[in-house]
Structure formats: C-alpha cells, structure tokens
C-alpha atoms as a PDB file:
ATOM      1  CA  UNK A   1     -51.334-135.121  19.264  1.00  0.00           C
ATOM      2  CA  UNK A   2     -49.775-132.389  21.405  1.00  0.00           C
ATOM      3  CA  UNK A   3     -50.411-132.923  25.266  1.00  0.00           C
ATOM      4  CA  UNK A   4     -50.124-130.469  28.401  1.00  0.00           C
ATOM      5  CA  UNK A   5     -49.643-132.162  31.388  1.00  0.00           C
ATOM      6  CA  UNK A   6     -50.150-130.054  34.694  1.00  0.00           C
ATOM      7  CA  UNK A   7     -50.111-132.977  37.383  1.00  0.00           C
ATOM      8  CA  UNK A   8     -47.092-135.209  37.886  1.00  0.00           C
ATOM      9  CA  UNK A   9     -48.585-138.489  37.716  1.00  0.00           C
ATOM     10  CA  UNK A  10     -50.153-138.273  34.421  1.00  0.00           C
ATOM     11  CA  UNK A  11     -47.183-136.751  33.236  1.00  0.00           C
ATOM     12  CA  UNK A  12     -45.690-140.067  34.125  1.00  0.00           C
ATOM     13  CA  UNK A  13     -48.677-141.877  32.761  1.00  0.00           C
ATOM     14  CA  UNK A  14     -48.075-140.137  29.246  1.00  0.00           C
ATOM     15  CA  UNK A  15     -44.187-141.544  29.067  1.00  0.00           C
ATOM     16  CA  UNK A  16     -45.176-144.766  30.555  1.00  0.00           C
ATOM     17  CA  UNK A  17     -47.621-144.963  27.261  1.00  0.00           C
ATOM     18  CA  UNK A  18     -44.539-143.922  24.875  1.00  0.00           C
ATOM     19  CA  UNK A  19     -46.325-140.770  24.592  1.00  0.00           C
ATOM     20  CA  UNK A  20     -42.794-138.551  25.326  1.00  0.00           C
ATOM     21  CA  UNK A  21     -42.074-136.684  22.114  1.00  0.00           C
ATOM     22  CA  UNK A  22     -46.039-135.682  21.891  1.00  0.00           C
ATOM     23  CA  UNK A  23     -45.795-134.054  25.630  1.00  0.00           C
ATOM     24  CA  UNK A  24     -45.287-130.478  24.795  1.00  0.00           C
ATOM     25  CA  UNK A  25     -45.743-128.579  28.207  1.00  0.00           C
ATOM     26  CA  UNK A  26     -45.640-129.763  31.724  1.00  0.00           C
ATOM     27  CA  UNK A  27     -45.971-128.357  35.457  1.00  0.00           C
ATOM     28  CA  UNK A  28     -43.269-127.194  37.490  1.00  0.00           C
ATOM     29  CA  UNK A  29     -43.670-130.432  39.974  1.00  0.00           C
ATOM     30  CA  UNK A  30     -43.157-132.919  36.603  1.00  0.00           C
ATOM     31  CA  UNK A  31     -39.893-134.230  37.231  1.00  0.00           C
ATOM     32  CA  UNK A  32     -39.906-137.903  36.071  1.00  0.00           C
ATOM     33  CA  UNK A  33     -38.627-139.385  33.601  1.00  0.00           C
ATOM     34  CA  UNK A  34     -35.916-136.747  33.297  1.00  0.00           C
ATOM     35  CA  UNK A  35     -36.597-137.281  29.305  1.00  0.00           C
ATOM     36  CA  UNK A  36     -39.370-134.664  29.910  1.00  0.00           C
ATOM     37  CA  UNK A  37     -37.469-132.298  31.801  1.00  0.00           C
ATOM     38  CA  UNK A  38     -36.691-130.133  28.936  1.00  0.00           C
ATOM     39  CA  UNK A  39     -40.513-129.249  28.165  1.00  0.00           C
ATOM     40  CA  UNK A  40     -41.764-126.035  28.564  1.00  0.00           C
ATOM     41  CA  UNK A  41     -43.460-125.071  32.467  1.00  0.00           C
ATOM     42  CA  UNK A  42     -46.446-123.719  32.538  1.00  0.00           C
ATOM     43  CA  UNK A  43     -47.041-123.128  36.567  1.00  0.00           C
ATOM     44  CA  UNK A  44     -45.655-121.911  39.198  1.00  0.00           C
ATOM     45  CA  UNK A  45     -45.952-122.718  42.605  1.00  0.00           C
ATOM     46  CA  UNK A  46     -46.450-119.962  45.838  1.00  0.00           C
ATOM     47  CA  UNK A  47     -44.405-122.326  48.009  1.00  0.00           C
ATOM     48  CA  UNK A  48     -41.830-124.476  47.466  1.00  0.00           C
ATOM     49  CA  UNK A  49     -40.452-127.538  49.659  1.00  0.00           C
ATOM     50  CA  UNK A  50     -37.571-126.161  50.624  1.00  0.00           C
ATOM     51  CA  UNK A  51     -39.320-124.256  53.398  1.00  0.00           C
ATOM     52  CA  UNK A  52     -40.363-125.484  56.267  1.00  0.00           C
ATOM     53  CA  UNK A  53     -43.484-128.057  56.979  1.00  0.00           C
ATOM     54  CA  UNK A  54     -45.377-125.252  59.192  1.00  0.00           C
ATOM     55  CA  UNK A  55     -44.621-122.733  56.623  1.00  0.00           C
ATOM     56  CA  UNK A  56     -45.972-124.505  53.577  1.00  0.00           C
ATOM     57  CA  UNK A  57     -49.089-124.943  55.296  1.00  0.00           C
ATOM     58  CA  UNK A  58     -50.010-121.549  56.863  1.00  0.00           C
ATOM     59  CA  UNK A  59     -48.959-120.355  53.498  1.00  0.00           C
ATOM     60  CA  UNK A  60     -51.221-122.262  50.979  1.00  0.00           C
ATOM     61  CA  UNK A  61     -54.382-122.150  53.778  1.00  0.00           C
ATOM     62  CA  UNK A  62     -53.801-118.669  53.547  1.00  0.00           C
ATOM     63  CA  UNK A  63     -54.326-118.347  49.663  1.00  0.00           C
ATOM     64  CA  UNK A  64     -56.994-121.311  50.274  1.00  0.00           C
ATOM     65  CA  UNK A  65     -58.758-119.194  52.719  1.00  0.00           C
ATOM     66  CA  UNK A  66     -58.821-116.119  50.231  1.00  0.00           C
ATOM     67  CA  UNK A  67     -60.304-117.907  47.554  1.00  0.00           C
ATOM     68  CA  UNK A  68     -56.830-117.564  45.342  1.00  0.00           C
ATOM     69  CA  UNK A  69     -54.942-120.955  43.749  1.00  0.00           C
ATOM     70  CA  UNK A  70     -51.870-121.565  44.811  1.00  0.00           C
ATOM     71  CA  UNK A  71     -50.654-121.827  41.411  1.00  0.00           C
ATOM     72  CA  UNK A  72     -49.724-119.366  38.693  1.00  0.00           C
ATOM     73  CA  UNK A  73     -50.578-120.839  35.223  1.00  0.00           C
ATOM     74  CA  UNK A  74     -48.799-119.113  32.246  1.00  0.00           C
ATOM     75  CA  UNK A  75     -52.140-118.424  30.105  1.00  0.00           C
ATOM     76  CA  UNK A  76     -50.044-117.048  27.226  1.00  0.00           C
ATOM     77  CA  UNK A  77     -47.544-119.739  26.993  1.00  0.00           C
ATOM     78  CA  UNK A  78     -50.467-122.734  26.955  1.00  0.00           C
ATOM     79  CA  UNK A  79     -52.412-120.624  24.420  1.00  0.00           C
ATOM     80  CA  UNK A  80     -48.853-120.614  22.173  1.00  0.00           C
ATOM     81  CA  UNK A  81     -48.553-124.127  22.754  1.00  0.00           C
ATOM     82  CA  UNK A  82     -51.693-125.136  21.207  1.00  0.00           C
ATOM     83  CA  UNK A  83     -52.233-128.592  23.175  1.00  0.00           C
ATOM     84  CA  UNK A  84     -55.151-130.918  21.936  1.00  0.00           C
ATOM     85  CA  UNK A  85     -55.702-132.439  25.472  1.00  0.00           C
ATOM     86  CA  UNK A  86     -54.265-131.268  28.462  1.00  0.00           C
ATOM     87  CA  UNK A  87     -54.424-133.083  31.410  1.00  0.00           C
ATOM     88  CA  UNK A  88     -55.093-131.892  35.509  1.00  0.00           C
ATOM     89  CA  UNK A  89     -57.217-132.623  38.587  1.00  0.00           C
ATOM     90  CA  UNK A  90     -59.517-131.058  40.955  1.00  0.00           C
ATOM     91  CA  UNK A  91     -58.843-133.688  43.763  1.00  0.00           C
ATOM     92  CA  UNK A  92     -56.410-131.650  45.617  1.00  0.00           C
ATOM     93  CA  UNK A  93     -56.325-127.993  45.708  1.00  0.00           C
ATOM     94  CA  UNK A  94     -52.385-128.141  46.468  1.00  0.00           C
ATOM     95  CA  UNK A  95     -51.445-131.255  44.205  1.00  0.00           C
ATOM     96  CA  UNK A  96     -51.385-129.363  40.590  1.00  0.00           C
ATOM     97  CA  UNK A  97     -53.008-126.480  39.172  1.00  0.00           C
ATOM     98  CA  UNK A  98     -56.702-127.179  39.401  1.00  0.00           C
ATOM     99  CA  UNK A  99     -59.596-128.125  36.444  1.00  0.00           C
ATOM    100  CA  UNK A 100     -61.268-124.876  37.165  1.00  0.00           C
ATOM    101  CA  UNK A 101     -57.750-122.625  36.413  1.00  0.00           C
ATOM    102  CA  UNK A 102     -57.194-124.549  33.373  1.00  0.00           C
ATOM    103  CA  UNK A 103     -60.712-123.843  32.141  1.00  0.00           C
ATOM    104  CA  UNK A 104     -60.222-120.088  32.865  1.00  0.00           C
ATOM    105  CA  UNK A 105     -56.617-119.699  30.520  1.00  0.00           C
ATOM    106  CA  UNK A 106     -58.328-122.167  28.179  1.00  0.00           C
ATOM    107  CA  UNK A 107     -60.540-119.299  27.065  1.00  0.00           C
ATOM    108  CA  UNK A 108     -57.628-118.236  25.156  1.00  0.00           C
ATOM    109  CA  UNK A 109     -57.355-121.951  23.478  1.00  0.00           C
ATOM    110  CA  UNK A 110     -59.383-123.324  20.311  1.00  0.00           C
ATOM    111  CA  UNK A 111     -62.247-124.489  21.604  1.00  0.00           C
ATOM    112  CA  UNK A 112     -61.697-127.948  20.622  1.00  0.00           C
ATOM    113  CA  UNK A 113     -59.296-128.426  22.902  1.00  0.00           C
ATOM    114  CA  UNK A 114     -59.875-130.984  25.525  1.00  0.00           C
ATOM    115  CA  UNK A 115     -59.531-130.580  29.439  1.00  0.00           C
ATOM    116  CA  UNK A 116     -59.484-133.932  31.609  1.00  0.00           C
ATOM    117  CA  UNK A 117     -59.208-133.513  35.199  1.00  0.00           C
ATOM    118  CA  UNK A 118     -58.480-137.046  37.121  1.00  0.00           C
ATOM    119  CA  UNK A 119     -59.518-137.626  39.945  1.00  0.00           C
ATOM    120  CA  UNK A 120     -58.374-141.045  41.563  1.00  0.00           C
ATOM    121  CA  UNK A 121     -59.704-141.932  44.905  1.00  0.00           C
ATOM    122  CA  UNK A 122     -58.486-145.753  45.456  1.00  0.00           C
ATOM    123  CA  UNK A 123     -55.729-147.649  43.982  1.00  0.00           C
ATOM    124  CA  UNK A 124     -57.892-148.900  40.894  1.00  0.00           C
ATOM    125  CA  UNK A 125     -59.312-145.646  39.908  1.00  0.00           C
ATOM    126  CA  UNK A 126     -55.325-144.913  39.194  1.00  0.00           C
ATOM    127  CA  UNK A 127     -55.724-148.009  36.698  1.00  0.00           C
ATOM    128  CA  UNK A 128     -58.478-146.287  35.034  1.00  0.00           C
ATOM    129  CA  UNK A 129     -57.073-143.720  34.953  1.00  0.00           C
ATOM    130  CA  UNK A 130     -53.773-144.882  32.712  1.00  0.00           C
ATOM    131  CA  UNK A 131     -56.998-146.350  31.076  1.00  0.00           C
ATOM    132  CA  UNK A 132     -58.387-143.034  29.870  1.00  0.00           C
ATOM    133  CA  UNK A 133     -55.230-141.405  29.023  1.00  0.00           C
ATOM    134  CA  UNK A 134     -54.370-144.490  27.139  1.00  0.00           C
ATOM    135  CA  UNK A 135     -57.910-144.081  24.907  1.00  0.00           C
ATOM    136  CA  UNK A 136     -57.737-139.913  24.819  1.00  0.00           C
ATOM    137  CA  UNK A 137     -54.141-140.104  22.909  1.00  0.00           C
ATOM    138  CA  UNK A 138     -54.962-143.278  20.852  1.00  0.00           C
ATOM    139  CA  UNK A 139     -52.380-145.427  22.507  1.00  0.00           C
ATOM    140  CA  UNK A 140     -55.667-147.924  24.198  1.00  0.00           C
ATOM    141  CA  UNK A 141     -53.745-151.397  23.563  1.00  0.00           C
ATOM    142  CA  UNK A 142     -50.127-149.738  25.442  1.00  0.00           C
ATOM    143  CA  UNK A 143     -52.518-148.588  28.179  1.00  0.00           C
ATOM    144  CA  UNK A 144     -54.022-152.032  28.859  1.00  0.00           C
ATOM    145  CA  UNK A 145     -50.957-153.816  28.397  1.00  0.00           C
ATOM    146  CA  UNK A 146     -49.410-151.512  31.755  1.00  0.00           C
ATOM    147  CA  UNK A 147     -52.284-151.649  33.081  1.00  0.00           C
ATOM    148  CA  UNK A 148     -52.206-155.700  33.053  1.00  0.00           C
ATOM    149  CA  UNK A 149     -48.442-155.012  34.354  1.00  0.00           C
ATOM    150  CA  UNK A 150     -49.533-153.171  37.260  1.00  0.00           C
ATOM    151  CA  UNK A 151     -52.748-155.222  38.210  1.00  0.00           C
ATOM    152  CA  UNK A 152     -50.215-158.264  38.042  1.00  0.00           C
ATOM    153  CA  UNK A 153     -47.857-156.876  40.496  1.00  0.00           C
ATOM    154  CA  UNK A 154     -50.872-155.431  42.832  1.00  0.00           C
ATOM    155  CA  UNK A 155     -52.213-158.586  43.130  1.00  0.00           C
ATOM    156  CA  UNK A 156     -48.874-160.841  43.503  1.00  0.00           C
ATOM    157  CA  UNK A 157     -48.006-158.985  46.487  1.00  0.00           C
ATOM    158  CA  UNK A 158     -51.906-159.224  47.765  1.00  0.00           C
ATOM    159  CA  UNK A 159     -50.945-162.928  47.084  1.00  0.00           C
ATOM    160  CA  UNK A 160     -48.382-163.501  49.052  1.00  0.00           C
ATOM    161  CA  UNK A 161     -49.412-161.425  51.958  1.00  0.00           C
ATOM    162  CA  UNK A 162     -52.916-162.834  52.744  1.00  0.00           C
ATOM    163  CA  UNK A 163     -52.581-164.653  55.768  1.00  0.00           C
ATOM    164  CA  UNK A 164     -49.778-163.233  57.308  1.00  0.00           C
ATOM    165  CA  UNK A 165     -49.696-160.730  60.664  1.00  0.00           C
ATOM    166  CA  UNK A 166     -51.144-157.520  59.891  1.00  0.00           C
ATOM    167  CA  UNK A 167     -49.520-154.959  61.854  1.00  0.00           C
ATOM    168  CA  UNK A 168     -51.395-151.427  62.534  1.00  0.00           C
ATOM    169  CA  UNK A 169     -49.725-149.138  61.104  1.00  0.00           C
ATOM    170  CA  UNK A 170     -49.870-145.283  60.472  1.00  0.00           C
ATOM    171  CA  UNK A 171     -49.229-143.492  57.440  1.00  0.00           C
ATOM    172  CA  UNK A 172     -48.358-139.453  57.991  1.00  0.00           C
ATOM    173  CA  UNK A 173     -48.338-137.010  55.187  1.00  0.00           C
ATOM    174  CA  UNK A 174     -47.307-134.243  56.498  1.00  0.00           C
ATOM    175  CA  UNK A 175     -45.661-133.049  59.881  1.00  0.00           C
ATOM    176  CA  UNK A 176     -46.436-130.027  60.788  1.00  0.00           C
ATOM    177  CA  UNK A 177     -49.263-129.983  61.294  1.00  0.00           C
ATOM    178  CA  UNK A 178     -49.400-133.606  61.854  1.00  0.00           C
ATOM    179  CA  UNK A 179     -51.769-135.023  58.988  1.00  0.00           C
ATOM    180  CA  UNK A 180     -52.746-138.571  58.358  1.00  0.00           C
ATOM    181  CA  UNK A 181     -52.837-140.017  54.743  1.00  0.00           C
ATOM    182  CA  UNK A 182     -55.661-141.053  52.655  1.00  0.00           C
ATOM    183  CA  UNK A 183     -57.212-142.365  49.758  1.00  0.00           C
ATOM    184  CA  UNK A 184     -55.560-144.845  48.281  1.00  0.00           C
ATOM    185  CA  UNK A 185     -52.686-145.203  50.867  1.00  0.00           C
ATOM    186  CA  UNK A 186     -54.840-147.173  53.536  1.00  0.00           C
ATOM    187  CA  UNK A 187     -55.891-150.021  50.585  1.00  0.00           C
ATOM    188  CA  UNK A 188     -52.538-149.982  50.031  1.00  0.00           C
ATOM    189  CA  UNK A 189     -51.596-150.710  53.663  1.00  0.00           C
ATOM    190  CA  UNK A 190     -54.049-153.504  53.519  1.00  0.00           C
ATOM    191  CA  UNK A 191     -52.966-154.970  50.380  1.00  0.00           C
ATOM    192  CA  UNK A 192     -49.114-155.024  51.418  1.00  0.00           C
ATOM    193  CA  UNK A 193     -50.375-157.038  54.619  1.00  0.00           C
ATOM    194  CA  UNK A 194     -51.016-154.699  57.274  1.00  0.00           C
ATOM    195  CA  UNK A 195     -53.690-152.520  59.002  1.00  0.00           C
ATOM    196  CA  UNK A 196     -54.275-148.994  58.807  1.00  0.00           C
ATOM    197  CA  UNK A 197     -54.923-147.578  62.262  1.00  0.00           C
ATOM    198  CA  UNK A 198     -55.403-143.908  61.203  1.00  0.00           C
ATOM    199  CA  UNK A 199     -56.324-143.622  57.496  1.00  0.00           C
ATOM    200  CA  UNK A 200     -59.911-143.194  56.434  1.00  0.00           C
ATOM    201  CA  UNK A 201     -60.008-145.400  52.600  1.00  0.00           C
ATOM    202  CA  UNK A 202     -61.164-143.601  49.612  1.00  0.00           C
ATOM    203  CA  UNK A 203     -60.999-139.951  51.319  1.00  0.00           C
ATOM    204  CA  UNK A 204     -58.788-137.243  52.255  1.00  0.00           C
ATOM    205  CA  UNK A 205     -55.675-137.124  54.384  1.00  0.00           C
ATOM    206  CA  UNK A 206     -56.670-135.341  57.520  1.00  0.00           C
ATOM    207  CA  UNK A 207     -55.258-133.168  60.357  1.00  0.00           C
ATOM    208  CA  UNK A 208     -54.575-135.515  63.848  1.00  0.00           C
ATOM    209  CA  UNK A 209     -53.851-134.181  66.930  1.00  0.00           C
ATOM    210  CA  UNK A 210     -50.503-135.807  68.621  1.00  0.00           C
ATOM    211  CA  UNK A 211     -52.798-136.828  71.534  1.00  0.00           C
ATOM    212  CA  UNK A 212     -55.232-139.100  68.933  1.00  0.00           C
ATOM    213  CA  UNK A 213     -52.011-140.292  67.422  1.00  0.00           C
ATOM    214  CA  UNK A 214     -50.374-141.689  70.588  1.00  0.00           C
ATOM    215  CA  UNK A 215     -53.577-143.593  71.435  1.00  0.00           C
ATOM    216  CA  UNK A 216     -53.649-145.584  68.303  1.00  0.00           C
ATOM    217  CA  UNK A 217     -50.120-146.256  68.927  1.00  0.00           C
ATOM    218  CA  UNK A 218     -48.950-148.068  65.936  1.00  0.00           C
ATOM    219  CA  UNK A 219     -46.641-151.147  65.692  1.00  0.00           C
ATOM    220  CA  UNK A 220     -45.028-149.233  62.670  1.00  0.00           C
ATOM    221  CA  UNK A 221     -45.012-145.728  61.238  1.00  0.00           C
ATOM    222  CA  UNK A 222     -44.303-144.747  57.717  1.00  0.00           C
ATOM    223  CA  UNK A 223     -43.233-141.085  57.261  1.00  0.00           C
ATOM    224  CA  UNK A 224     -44.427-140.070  53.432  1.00  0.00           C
ATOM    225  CA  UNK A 225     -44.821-136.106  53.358  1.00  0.00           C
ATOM    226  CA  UNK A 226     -46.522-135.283  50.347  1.00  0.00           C
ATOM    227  CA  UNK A 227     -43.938-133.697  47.741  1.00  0.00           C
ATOM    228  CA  UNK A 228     -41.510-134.848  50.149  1.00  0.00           C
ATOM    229  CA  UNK A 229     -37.979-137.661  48.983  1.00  0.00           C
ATOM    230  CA  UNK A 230     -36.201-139.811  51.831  1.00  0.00           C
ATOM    231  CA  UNK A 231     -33.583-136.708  52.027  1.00  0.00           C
ATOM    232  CA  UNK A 232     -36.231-134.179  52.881  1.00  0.00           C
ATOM    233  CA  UNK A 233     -38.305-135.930  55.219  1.00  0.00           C
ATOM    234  CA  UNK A 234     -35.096-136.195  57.462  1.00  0.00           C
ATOM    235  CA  UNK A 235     -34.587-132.531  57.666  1.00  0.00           C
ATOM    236  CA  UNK A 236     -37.553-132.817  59.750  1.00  0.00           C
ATOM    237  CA  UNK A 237     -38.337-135.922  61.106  1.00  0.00           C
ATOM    238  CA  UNK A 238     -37.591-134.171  64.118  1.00  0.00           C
ATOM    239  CA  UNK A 239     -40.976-132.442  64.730  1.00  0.00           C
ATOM    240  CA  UNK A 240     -41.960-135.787  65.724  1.00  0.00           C
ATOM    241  CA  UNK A 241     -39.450-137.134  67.602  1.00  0.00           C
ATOM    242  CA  UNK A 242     -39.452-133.968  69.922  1.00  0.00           C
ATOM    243  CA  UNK A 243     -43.223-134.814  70.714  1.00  0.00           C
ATOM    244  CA  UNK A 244     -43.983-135.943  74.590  1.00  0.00           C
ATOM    245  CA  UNK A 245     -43.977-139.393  74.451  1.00  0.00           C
ATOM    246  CA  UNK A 246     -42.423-140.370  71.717  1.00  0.00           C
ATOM    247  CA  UNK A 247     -39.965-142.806  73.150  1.00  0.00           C
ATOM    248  CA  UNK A 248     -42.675-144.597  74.197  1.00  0.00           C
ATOM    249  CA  UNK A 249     -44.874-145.495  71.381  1.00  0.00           C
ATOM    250  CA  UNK A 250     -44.594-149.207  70.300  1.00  0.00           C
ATOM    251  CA  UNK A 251     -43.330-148.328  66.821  1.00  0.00           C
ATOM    252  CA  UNK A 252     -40.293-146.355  68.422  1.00  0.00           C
ATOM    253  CA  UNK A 253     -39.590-149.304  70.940  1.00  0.00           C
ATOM    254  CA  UNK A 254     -39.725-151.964  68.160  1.00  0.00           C
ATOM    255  CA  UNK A 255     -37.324-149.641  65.428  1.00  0.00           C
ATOM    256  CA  UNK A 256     -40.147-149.625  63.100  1.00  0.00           C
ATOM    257  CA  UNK A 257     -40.099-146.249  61.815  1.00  0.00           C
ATOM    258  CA  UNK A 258     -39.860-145.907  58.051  1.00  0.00           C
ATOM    259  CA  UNK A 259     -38.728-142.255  55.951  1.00  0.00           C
ATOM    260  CA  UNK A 260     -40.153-142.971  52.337  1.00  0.00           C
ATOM    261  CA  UNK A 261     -39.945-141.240  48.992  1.00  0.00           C
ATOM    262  CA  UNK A 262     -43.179-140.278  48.717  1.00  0.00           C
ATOM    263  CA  UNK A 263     -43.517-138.044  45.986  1.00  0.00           C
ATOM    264  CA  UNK A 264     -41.651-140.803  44.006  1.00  0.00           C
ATOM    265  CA  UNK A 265     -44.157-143.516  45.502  1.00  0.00           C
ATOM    266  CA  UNK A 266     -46.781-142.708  47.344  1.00  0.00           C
ATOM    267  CA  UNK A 267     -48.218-139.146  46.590  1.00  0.00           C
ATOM    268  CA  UNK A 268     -48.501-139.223  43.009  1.00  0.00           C
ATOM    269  CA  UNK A 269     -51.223-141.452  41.518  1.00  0.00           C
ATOM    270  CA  UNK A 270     -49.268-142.847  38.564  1.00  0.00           C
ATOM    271  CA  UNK A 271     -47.666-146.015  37.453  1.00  0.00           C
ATOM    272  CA  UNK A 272     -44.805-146.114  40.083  1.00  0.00           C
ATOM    273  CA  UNK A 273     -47.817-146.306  42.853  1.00  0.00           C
ATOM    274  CA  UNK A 274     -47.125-150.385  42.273  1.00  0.00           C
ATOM    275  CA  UNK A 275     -43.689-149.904  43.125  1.00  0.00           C
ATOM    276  CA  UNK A 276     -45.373-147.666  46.591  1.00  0.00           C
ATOM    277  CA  UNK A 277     -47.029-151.196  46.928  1.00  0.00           C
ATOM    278  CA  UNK A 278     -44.032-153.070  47.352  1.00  0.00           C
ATOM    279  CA  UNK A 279     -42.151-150.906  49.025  1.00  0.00           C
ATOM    280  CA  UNK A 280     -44.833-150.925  51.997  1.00  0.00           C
ATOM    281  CA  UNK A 281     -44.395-154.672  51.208  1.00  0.00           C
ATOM    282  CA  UNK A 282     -41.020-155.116  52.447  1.00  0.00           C
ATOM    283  CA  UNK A 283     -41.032-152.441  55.097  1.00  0.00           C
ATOM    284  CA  UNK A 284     -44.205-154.712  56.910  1.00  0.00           C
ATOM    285  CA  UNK A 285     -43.151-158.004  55.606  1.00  0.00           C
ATOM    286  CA  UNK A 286     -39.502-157.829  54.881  1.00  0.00           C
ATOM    287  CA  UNK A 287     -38.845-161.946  55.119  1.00  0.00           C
ATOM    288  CA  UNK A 288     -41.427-162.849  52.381  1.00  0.00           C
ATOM    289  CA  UNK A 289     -40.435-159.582  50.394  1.00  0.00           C
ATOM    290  CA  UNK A 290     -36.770-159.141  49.520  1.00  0.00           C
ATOM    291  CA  UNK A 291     -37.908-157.962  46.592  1.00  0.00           C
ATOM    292  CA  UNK A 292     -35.369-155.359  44.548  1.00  0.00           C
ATOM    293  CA  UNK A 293     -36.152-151.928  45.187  1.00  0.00           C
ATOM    294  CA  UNK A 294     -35.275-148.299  43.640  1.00  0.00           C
ATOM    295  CA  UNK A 295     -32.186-146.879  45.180  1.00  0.00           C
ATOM    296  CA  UNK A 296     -33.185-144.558  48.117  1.00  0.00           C
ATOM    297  CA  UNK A 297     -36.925-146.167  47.834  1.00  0.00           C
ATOM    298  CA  UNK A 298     -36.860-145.785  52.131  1.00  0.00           C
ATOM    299  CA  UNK A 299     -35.044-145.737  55.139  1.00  0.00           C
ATOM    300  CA  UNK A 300     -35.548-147.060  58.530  1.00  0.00           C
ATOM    301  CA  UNK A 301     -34.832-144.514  61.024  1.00  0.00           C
ATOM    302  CA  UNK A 302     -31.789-145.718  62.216  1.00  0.00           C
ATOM    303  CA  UNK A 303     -29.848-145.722  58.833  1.00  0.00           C
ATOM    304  CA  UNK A 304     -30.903-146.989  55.306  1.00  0.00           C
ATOM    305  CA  UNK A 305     -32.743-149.601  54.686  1.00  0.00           C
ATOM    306  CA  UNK A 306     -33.543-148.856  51.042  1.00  0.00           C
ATOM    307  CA  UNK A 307     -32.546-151.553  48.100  1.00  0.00           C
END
C-alpha cells in the first residue's frame, strides 16, 4: 500500500504501526520519527513558527477570513505519487491541509483512491483513531496491540491519581492572543489528577481575555503553544509575564509555571499523546510520578525541570 500522510499525528500513527517504508509523501509539519524525514512534501505552509505569536495569527485569520487555506498542496506531485489512502483532517483549519483541499487535487488521482480525514475530539477518539488506520492499511492486530499499550498507560496514571489533590489548572495554546486549550487537553488534565479551570472538554481552544484569565487564577499554568517545543515557547513566554498582575496570580507565587513541548505532546493527536499524559502527571503530581521522561519533555519556569 502506498500512503500520503498530510497531518503529523497520523504520520506518527503510520510508523508506530511499522507502516514506514509504505509512507510515500508527507506534510511539511511531519517531523517524527526522523526515519520519515526523507519522504517527499506535499504542502506548504503561509506562516511558519519562527515568526512571532501575533503575527501567525493575524496572518492565517486573514487567509481564514478570505475564504483561502492556509496551505499550498502540491496537486502534481500527489497525483505522481499515486497513494492508495491518504490521510488528513478537517478539525482544524490551521493543523494540516484540510479534507476539502485534498478532495479538490484528488481530482487528478484514480478514483479509487481513498481520503480519510480524522477528526479526534477526546483522548479516546485518538485510540480509534490508530484503530482505523490500523484496519485501512491491513496492519488491525499491530493497531490493537498499541492501542492496548496506550489504554494501559492512560489508565495506570488515572490509577494512581484518583484520590489525590486536584489542583486548577490552566492550559494556554497560544499567547498572543491569549487562547485556552481544548479538546482532549482538559480530560487529560483530569486524568493526570487535576482540574481544568479554563478548558471547555471535547471542543475548541478558545480566545480569553487576560482579565477572565486572572479571575480563574490557577494554582498551576502549563504553557503548550500549538506547533510550539520547550525552546520556542521561551522566546515568548514573555507576553505573559509583562501582563498587569502577573506577579500576583497564585501559580506565579507558588513557581508552578510549566513551558511544554507541545507539538511533541500535546498538540498532535497521535501515539505520544500518552506520553502528554504523563508528563502533565509529574508536573501536577511530581511525588507519586517520577516517572522517566523524554529529554526536554518541559521546563518549570525557573530552569529545567524536564527528565
């Protein structure tokens, strides 16, 4: 089978199946495992994350606000490809090249070609999801065996957190403007052993104002800007500790402020979204989880705290 992947995650779904040497094409954003880093890119974005936070944004609502993607898909070079399944979303408009601009260069494709857009809302849809991919390139029996993995792990550290304090935290995905994180971050938060004070479950992350953030006043804040490593979220962590009244918030007083790799962890609804778990784990809970973690996994504020 010969597989396009245009989203990141299932990208990492298809290697996590042992699917590598079938992937034939991915999107400019697919960056792990570096074993698939030498496939042909098919997009393009009109922003990268090397620019600033308030730039990103006022540049992709712009093309939003025009009707016009975000992306540029290379219609020729899929069509030369000749994929039998290529894989996308439609959740989020600046996530991956969307179902509905695949569909438009696969008029150039055979027509048995298929197109399967995922579209996780909560942390178990993601299971499904590995699921799907699993059955759609024949590999069903590697896809339930991670999937057992992962629902293992999920529900270990749901284990060992019930009954402990449950902190409220807040989860930001992006900082300028200030936006809260959705989805399946705030079941997340839950699982790990806290309480998410912001995040709506199962929906979108959504633009705050700094005044509605400040009166939830969080015990602990996890910075996680979407596309965004530990490195890069420090280059502007800034625009939120120049806010009034910053010193003041409880999370600041306490030292409980947390720089994640969240396109690594937390943005990107693939298999390393269990590692996410645990990583929120030991930032709320650190005493009942010293658990291992990926090199450069987070930060506190102050200086690393990552495993």
């Amino acid at each position: 089978m010969r597989i396009v992947s245009l989203l990141p995650s299932a990208t990492e779904m298809v290697a996590a199946l042992g699917l590598t040497d079938q992937l034939v094409g991915i999107s400019h954003d697919c960056d792990y495992p570096s074993a698939i880093r030498a496939r042909p890119v098919l997009s393009e974005a009109i922003v990268t994350t090397d620019l600033p936070s308030g730039l990103i944004e006022t540049r992709i609502r712009g093309q939003v606000h025009k009707g016009k993607s975000v992306y540029h898909l290379d219609e020729r070079q899929l069509a030369h490809l000749r994929p039998d399944l290529i894989l996308t979303q439609e959740l989020c408009s600046v996530c991956a090249p969307s179902y509905t601009l695949v569909q438009q260069a696969a008029k150039l494709l055979d027509a048995e070609t298929k197109i399967v857009s995922l579209e996780p809302l909560g942390l178990f849809d993601i299971l499904d999801n590995i699921l799907l991919v699993g059955t759609l390139a024949g590999r069903t029996g590697q896809a339930e065996a991670l999937v057992r993995d992962l629902r293992a792990r999920i529900e270990r550290v749901r284990s060992r957190a019930a009954g402990l304090s449950t902190p409220r935290v807040a989860c930001i995905e992006w900082l300028d403007p200030l936006y809260v994180a959705g989805h399946w971050v705030p079941e997340m938060v839950e699982i790990a052993g806290g309480r998410d004070a912001l995040g709506r479950p199962r929906e979108p992350s959504f633009v705050i104002t700094w005044e509605e953030f400040g009166a939830a006043d969080p015990e602990a804040i996890i910075i996680m800007p979407c596309g965004f490593d530990v490195a890069r979220t420090r280059q502007e962590v800034h625009l939120l500790t120049r806010r009034p009244g910053w010193n003041s918030l409880q999370a600041v007083r306490n030292e409980r402020i947390y720089l994640t790799d969240a396109s690594a962890y937390f943005n990107r609804p693939g298999p390393r979204i269990a590692t996410g778990l645990e990583i929120l784990a030991q930032i709320l809970h650190p005493e009942v989880f010293p658990t291992e973690l990926p090199s450069g996994a987070y930060e506190a504020l102050d200086g690393p705290r990552s495993r």
